[in-house]
Protein backbone atom coordinates (compact mmCIF):
# COMPACT_ATOMS: atom_id res chain seq x y z
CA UNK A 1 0.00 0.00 0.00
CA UNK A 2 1.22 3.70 -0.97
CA UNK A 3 -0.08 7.00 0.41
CA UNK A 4 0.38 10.55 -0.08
CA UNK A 5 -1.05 14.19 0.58
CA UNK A 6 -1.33 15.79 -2.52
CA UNK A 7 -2.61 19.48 -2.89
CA UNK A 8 -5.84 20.13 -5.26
CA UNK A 9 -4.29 22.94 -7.92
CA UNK A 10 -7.52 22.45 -10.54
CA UNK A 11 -9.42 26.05 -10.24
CA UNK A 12 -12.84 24.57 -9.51
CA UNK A 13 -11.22 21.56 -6.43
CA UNK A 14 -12.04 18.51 -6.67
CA UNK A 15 -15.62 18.95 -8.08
CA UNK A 16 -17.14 19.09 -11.32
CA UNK A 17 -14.98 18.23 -13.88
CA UNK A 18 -11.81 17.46 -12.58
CA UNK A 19 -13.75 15.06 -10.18
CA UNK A 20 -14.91 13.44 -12.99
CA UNK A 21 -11.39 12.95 -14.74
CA UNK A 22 -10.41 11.64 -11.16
CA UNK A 23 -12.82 9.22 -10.75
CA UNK A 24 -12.62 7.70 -14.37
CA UNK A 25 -8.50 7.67 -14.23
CA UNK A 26 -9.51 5.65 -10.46
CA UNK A 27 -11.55 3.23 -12.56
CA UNK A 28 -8.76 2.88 -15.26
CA UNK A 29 -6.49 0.80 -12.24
CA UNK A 30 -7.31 -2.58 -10.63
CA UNK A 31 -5.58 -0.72 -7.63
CA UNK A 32 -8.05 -0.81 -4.17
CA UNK A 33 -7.65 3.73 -4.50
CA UNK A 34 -9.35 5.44 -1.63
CA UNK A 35 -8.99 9.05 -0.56
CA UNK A 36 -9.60 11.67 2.18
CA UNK A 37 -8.72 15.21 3.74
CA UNK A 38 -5.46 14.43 5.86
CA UNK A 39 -7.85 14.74 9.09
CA UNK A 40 -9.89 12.17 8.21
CA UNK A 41 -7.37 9.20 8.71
CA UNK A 42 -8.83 5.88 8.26
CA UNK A 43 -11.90 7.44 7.36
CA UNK A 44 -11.24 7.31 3.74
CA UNK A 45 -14.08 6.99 0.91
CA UNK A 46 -14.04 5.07 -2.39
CA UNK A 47 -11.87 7.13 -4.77
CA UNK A 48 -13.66 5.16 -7.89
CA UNK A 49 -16.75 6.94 -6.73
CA UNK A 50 -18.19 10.41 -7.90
CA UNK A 51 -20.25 10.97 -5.26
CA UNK A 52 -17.95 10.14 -2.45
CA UNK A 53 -15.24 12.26 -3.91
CA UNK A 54 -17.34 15.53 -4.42
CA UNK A 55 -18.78 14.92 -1.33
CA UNK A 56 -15.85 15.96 0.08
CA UNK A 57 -15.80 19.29 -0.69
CA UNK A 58 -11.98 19.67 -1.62
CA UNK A 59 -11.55 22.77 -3.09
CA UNK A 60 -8.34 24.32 -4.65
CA UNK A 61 -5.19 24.70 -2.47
CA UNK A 62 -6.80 22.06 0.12
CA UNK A 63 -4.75 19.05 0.65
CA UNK A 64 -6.42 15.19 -0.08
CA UNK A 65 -4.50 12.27 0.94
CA UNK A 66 -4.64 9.10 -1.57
CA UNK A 67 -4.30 5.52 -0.81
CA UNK A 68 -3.43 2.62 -3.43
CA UNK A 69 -3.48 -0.89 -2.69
CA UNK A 70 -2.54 -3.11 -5.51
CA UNK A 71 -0.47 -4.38 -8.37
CA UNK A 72 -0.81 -1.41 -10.61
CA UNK A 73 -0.54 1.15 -7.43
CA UNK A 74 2.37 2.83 -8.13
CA UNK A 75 0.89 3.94 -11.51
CA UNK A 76 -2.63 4.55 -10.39
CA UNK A 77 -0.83 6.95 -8.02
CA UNK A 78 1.51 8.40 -10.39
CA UNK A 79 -1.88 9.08 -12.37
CA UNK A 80 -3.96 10.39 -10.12
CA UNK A 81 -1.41 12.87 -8.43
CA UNK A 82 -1.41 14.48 -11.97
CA UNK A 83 -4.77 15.17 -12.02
CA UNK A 84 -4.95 16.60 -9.34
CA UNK A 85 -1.97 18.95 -9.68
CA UNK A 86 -2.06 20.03 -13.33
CA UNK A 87 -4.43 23.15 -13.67
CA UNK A 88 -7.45 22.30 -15.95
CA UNK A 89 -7.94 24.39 -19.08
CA UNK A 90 -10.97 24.89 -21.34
CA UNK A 91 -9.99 22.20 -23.66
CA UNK A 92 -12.40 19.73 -24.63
């Protein structure tokens, strides 16, 4: 298992669309991926979910801590810290 704090640069936080090029690049990985504010500890939701993840309310500049269990971790992680540090444009 891998974890790390990662902070949310996308203008709009985790919701909208960069929550939904989250969750579908979770999905993309046979990894167990769950994620969380860094207070919530164990408390972690199902990253592969949309709901869960906008639920949290992560908005830019916050930090979200990621956890990968799996054969394809390391990737899913390497993945999923890029969305959520590269700044989303209006390209479609």
């Amino acid at each position: 298992m891998i974890e790390r704090t990662v902070t949310v640069v996308p203008e709009d936080g985790l919701h909208a669309r960069p929550a939904t090029k989250f969750v579908e690049t979770v999905n993309e990985y046979d990894s167990e991926i769950t994620v969380g504010t860094p207070d919530d500890g164990d408390d972690l939701v199902n990253a592969g979910s949309i709901l869960a993840v906008t639920g949290l309310g992560i908005k830019t500049g916050e930090s979200i801590t990621i956890r990968a269990e799996g054969e394809d971790e390391q990737e899913a992680m390497s993945a999923l810290e890029s969305v959520l540090t590269t700044p989303e444009t209006d390209e479609e």
